[in-house]
PDB file of N, CA and C in Angstrom:
ATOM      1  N   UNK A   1      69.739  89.794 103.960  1.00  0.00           N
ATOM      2  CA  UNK A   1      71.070  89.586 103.422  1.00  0.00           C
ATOM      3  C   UNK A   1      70.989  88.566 102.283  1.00  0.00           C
ATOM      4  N   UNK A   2      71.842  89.340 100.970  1.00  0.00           N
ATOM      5  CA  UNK A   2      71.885  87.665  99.888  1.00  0.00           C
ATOM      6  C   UNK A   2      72.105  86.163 100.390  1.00  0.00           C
ATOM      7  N   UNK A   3      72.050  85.668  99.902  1.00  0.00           N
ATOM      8  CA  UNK A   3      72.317  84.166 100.224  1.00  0.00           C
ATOM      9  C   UNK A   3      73.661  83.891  99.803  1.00  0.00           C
ATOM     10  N   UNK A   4      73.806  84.657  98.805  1.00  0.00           N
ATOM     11  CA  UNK A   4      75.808  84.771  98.592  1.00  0.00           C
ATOM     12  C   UNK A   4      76.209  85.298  99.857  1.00  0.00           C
ATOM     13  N   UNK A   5      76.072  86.446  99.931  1.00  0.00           N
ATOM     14  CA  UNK A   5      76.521  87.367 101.105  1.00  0.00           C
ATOM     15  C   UNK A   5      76.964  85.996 102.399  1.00  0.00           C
ATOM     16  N   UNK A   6      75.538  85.539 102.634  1.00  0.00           N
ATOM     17  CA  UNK A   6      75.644  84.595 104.360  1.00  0.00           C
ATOM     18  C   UNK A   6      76.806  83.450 103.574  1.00  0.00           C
ATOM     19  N   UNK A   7      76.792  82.728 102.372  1.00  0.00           N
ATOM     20  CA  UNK A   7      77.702  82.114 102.421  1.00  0.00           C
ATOM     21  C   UNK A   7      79.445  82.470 102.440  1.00  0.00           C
ATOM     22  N   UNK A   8      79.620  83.508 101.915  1.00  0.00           N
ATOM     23  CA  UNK A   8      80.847  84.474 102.036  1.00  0.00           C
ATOM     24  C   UNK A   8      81.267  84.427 103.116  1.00  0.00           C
ATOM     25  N   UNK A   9      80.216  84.770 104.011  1.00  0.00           N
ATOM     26  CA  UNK A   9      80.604  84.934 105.590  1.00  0.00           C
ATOM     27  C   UNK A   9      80.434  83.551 106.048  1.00  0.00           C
ATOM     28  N   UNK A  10      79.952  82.583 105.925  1.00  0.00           N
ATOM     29  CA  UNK A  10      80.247  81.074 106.549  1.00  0.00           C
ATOM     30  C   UNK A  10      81.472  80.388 105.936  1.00  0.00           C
ATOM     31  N   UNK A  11      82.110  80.953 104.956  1.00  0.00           N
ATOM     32  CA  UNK A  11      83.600  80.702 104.596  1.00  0.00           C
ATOM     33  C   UNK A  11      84.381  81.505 105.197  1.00  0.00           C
ATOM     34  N   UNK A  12      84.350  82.482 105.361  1.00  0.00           N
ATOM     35  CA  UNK A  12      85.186  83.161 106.530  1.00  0.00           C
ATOM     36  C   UNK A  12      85.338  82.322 107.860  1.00  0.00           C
ATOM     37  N   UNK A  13      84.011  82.550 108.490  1.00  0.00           N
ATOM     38  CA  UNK A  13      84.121  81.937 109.682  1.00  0.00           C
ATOM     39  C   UNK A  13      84.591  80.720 109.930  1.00  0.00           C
ATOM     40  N   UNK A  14      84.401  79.679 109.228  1.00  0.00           N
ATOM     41  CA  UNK A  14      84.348  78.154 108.872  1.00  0.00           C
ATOM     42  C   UNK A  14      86.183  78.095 108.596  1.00  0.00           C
ATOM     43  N   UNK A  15      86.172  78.276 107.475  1.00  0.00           N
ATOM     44  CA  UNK A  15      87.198  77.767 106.951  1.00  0.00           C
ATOM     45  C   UNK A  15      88.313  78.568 106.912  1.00  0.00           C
ATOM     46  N   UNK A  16      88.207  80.236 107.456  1.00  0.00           N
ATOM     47  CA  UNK A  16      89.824  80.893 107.797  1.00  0.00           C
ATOM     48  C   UNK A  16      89.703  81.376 108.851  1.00  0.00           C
ATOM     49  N   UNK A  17      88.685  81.180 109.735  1.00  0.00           N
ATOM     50  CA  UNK A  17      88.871  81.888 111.583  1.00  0.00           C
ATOM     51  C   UNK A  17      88.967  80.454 112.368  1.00  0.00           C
ATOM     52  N   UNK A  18      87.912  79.494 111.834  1.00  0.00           N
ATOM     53  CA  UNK A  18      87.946  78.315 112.588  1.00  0.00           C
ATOM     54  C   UNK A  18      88.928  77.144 112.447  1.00  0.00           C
ATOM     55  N   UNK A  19      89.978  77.292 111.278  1.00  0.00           N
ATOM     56  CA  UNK A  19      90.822  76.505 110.454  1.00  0.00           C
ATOM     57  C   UNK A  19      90.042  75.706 110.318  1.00  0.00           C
ATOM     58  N   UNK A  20      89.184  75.112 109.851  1.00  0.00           N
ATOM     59  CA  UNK A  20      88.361  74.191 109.452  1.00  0.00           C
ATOM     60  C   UNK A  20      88.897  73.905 107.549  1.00  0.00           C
ATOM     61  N   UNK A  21      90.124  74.137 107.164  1.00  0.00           N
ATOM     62  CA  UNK A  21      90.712  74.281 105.627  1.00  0.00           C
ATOM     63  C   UNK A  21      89.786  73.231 105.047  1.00  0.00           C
ATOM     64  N   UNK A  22      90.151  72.004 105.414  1.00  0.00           N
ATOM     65  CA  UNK A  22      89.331  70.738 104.290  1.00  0.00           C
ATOM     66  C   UNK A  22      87.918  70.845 104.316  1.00  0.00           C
ATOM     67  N   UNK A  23      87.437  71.873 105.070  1.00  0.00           N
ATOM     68  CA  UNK A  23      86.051  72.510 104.983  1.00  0.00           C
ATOM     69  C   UNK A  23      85.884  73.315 103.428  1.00  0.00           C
ATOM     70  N   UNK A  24      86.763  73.862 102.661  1.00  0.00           N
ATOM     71  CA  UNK A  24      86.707  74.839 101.824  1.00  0.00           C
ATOM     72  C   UNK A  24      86.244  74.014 100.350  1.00  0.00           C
ATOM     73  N   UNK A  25      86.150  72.776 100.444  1.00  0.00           N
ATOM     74  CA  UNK A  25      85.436  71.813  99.084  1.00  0.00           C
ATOM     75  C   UNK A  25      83.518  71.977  99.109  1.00  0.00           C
ATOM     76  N   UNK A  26      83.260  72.535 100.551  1.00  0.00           N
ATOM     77  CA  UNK A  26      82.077  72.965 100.475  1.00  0.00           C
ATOM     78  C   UNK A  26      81.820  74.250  99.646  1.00  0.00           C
ATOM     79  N   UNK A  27      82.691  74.543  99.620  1.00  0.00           N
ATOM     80  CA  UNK A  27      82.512  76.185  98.491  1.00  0.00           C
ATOM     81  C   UNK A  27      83.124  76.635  97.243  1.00  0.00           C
ATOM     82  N   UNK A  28      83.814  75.786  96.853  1.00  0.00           N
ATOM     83  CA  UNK A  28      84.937  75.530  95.937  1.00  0.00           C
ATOM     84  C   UNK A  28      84.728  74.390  95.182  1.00  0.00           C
ATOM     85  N   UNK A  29      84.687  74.271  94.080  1.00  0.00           N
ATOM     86  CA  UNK A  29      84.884  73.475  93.047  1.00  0.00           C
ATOM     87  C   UNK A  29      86.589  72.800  92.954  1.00  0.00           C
ATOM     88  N   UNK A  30      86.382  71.924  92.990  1.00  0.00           N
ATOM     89  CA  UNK A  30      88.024  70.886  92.800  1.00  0.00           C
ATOM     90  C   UNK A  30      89.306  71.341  91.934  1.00  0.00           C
ATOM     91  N   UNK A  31      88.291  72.324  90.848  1.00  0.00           N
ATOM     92  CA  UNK A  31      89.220  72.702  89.440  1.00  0.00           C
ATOM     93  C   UNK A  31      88.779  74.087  89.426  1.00  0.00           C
ATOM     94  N   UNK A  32      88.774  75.366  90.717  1.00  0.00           N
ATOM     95  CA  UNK A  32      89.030  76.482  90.364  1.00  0.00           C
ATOM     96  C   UNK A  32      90.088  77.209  90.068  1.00  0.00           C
ATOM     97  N   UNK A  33      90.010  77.984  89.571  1.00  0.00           N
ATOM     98  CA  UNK A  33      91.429  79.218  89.318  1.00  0.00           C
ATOM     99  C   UNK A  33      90.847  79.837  89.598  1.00  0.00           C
ATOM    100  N   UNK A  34      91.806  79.725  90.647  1.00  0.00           N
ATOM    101  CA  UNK A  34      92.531  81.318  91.495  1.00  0.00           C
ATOM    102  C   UNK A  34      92.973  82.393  90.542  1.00  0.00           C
ATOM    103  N   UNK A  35      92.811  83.435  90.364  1.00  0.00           N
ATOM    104  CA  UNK A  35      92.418  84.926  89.558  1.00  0.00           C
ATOM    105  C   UNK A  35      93.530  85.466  89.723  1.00  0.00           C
ATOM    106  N   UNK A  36      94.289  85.950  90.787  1.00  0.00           N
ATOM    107  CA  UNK A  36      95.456  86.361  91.789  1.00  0.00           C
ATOM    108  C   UNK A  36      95.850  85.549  92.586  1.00  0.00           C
ATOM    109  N   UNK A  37      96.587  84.386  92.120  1.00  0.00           N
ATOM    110  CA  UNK A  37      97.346  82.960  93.228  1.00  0.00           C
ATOM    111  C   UNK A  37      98.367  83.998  93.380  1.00  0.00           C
ATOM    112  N   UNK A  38      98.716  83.409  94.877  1.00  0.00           N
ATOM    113  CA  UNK A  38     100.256  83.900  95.571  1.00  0.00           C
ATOM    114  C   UNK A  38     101.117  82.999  94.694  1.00  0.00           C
ATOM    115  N   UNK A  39     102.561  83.890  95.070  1.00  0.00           N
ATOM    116  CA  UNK A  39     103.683  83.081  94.314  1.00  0.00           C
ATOM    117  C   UNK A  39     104.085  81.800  94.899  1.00  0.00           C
ATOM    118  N   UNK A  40     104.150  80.890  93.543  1.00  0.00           N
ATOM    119  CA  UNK A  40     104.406  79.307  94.071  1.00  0.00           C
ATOM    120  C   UNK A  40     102.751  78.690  94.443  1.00  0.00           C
ATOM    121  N   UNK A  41     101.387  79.312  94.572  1.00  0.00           N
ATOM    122  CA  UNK A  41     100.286  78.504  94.964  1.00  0.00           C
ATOM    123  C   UNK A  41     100.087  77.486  93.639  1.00  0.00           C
ATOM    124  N   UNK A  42      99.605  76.849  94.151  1.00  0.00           N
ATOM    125  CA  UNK A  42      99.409  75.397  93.294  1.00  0.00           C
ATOM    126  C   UNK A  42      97.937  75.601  92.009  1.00  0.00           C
ATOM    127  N   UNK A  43      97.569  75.079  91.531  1.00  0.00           N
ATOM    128  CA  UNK A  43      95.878  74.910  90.936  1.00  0.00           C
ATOM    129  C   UNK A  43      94.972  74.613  91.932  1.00  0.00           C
ATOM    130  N   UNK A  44      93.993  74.829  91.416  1.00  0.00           N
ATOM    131  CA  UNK A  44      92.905  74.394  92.426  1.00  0.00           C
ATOM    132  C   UNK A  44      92.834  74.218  94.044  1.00  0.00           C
ATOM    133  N   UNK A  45      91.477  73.625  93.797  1.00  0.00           N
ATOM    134  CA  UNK A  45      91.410  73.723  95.485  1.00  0.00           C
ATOM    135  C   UNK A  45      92.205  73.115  96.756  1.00  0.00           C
ATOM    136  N   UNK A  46      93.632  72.209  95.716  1.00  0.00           N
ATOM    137  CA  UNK A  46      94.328  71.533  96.729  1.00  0.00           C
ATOM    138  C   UNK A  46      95.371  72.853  96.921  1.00  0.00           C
ATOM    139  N   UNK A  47      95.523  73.881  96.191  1.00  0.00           N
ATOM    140  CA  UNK A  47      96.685  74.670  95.982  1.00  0.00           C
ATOM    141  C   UNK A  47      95.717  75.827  96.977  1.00  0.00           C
ATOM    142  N   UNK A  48      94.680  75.838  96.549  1.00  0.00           N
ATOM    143  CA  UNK A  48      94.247  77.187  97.752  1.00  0.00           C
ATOM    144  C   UNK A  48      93.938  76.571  99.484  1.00  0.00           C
ATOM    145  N   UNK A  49      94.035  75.285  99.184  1.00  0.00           N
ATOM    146  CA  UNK A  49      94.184  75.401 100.761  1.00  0.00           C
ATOM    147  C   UNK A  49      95.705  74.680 101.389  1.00  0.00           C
ATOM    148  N   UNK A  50      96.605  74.593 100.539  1.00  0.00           N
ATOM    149  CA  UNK A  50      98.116  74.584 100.332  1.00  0.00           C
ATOM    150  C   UNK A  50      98.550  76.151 100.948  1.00  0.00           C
ATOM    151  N   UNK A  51      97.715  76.801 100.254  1.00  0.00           N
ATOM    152  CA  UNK A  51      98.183  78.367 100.758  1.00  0.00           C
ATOM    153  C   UNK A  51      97.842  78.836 102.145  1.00  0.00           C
ATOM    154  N   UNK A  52      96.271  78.498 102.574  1.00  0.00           N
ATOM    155  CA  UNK A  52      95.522  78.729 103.584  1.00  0.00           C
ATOM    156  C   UNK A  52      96.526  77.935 104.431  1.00  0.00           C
ATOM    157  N   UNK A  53      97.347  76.824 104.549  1.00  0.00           N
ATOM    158  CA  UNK A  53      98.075  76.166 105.360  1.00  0.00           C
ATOM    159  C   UNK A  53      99.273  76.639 105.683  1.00  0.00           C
ATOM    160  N   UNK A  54      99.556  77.439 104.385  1.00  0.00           N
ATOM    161  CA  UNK A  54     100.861  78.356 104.919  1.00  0.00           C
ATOM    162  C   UNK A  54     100.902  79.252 105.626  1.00  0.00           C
ATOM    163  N   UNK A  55      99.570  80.148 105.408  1.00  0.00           N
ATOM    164  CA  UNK A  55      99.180  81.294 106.050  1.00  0.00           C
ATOM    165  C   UNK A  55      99.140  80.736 107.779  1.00  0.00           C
ATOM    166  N   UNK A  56      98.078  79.437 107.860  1.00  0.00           N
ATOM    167  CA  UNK A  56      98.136  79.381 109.099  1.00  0.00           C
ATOM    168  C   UNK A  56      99.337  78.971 110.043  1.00  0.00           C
ATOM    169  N   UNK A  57     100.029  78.247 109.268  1.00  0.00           N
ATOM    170  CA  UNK A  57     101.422  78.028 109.911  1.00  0.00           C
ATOM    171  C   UNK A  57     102.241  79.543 110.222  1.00  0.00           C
ATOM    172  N   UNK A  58     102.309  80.033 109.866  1.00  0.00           N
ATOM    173  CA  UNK A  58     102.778  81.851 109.563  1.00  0.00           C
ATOM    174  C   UNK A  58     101.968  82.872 110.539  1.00  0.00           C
ATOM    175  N   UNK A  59     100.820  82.451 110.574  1.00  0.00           N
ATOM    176  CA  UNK A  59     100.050  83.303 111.569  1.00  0.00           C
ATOM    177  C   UNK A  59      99.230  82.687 112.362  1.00  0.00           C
ATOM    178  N   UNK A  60      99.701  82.000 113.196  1.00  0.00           N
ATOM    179  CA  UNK A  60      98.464  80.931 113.843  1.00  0.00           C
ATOM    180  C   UNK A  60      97.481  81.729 114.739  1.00  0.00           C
ATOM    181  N   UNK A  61      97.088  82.399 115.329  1.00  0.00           N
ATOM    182  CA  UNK A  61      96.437  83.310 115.174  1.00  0.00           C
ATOM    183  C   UNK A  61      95.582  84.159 114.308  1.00  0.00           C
ATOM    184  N   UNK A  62      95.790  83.917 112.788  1.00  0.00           N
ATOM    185  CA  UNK A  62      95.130  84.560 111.895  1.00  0.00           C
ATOM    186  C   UNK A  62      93.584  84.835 112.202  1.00  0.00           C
ATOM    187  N   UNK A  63      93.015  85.904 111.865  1.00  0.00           N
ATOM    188  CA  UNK A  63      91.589  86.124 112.084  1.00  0.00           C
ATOM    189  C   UNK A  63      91.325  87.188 111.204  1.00  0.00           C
ATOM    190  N   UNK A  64      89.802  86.967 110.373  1.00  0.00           N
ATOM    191  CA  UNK A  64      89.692  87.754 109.384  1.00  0.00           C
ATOM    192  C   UNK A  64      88.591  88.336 110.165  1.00  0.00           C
ATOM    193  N   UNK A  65      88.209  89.540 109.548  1.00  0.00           N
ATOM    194  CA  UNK A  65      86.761  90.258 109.455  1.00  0.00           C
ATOM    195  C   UNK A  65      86.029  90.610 108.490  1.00  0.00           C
ATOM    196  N   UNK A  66      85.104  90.634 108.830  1.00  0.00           N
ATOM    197  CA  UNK A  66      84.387  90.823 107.125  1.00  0.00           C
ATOM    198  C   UNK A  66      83.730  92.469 107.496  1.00  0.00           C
ATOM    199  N   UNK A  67      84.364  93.721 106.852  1.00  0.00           N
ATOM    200  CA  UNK A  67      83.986  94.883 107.184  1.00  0.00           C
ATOM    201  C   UNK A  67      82.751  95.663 106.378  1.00  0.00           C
ATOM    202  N   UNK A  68      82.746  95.290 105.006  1.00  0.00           N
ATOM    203  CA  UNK A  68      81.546  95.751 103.997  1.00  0.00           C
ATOM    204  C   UNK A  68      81.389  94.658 102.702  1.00  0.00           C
ATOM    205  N   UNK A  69      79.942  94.377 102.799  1.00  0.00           N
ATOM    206  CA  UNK A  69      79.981  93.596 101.659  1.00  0.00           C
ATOM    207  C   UNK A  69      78.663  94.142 100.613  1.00  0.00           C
ATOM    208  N   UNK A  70      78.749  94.094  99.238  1.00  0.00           N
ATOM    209  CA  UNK A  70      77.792  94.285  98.407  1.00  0.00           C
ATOM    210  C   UNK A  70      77.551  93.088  97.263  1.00  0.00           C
ATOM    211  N   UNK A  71      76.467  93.115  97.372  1.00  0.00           N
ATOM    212  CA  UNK A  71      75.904  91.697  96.605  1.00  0.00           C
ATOM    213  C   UNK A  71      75.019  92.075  95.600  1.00  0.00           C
ATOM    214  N   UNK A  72      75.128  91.451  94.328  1.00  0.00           N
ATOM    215  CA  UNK A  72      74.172  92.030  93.630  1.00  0.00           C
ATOM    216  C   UNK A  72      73.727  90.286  92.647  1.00  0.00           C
ATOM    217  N   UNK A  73      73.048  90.438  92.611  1.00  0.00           N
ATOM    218  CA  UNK A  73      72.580  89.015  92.047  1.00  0.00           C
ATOM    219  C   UNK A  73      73.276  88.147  92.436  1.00  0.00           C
ATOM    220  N   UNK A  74      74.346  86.880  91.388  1.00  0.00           N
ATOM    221  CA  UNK A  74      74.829  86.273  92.048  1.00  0.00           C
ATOM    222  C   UNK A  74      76.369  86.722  92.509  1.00  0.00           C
ATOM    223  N   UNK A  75      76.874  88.373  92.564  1.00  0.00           N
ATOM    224  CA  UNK A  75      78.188  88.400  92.578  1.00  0.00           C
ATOM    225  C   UNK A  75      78.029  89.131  94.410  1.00  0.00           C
ATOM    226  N   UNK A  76      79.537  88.898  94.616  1.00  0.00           N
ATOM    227  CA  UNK A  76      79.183  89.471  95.873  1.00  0.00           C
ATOM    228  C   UNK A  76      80.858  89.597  96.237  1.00  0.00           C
ATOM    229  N   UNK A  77      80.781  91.438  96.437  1.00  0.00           N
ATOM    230  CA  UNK A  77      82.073  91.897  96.709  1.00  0.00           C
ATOM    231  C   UNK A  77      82.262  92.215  98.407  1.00  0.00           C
ATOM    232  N   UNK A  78      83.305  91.827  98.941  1.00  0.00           N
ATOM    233  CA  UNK A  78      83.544  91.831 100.172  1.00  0.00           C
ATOM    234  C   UNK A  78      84.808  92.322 101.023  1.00  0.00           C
ATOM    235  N   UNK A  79      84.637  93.281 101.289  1.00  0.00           N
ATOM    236  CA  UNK A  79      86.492  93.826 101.626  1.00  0.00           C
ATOM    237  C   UNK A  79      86.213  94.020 103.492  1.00  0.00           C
ATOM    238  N   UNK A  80      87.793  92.864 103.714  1.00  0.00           N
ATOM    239  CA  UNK A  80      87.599  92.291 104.895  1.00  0.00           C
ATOM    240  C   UNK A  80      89.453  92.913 104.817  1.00  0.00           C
ATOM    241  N   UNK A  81      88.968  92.431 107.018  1.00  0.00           N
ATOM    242  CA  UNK A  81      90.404  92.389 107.130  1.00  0.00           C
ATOM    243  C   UNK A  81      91.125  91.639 107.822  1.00  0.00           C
ATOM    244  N   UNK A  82      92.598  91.212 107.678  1.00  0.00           N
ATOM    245  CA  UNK A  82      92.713  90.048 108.219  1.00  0.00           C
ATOM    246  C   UNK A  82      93.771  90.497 109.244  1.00  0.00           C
ATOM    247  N   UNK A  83      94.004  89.804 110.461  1.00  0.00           N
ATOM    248  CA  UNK A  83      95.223  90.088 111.600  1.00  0.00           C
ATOM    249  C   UNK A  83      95.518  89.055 111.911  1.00  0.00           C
ATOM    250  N   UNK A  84      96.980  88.981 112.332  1.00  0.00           N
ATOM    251  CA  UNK A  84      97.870  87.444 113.112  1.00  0.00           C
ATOM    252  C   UNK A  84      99.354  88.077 113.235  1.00  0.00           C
ATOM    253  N   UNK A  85      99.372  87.457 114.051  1.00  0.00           N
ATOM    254  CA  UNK A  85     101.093  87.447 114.824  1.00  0.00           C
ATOM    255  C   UNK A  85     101.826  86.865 113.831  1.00  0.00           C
ATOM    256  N   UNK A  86     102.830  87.040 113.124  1.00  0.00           N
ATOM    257  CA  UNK A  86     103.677  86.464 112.305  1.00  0.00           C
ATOM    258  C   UNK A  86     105.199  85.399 113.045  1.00  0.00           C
ATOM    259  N   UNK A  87     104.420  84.353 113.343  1.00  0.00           N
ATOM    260  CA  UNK A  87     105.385  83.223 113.950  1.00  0.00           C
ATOM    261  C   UNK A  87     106.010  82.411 112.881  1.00  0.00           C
ATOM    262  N   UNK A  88     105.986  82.623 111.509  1.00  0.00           N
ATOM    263  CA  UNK A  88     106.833  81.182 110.866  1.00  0.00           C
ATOM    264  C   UNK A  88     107.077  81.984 109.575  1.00  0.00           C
ATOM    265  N   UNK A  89     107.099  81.302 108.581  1.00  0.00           N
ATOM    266  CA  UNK A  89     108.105  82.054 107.425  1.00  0.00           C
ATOM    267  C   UNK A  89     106.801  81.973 106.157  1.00  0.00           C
ATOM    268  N   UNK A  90     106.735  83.434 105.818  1.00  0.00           N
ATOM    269  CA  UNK A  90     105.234  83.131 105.162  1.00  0.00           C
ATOM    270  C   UNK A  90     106.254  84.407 103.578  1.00  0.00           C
ATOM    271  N   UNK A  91     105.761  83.860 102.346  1.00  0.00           N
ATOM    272  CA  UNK A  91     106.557  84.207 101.343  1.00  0.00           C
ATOM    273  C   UNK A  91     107.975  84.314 101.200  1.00  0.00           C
ATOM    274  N   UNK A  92     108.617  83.706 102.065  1.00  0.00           N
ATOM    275  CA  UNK A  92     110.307  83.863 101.928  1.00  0.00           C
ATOM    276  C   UNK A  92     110.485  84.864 103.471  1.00  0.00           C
ATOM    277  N   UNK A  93     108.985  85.700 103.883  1.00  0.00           N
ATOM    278  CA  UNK A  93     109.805  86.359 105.060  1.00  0.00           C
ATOM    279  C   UNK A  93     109.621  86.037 106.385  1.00  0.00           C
ATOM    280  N   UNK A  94     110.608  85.853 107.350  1.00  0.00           N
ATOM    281  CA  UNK A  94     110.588  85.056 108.832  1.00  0.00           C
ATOM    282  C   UNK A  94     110.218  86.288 109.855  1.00  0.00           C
ATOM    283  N   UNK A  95     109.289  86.111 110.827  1.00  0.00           N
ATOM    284  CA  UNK A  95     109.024  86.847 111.747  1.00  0.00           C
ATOM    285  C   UNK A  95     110.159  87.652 112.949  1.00  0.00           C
ATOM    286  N   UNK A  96     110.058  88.443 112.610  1.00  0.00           N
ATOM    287  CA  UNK A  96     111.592  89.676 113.009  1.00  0.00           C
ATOM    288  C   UNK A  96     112.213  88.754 114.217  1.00  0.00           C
ATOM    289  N   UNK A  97     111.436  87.890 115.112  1.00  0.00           N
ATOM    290  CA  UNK A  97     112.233  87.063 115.979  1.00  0.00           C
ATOM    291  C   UNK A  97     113.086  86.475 115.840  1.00  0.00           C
ATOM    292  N   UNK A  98     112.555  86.262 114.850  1.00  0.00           N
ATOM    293  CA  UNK A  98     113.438  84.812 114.067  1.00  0.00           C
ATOM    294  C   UNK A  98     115.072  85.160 113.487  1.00  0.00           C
ATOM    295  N   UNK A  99     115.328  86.476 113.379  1.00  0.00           N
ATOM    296  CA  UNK A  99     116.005  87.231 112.461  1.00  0.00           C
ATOM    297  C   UNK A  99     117.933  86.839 113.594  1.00  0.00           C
TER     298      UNK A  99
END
């Protein structure tokens, strides 16, 4: 397996199955852009794990999978999937309980 690849998957595991968030400066640079930020996410790495905090508040339960990944030098594409119970208010929408 690439060495991208195993780190891909130790950010999964680490920092969005284990909530380990202030873990994510191990993989992230301070001053990335986000490519596709959600609406309202902040800059950088305080804004992507601003988001990761919403998500988990919203799905505390959240759990990703990592289903196929391809790596080719240093790029490495990965299409995963993610599941959680929707307990709190995640983009403006509240979990049908709540309603």
């Amino acid at each position: 397996m690439n060495d991208n690849s195993i780190i891909v998957r130790r950010f999964v595991d680490l920092v969005l199955n284990k909530d380990q968030i202030d873990s994510a400066g191990q993989f992230f640079w301070e001053d990335m852009v986000e490519q596709v930020p959600l609406p309202g996410q902040g800059p950088g790495l305080g804004g992507l794990k601003d988001v990761l905090r919403g998500m988990r508040a919203a799905f505390p339960d959240m759990h990703w999978t990592v289903e196929e990944q391809i790596a080719e030098g240093d790029k490495v594409a990965t299409r995963f999937e993610w599941t959680g119970t929707h307990r709190g208010e995640f983009l403006g929408c509240l979990p049908q309980d709540a309603l």
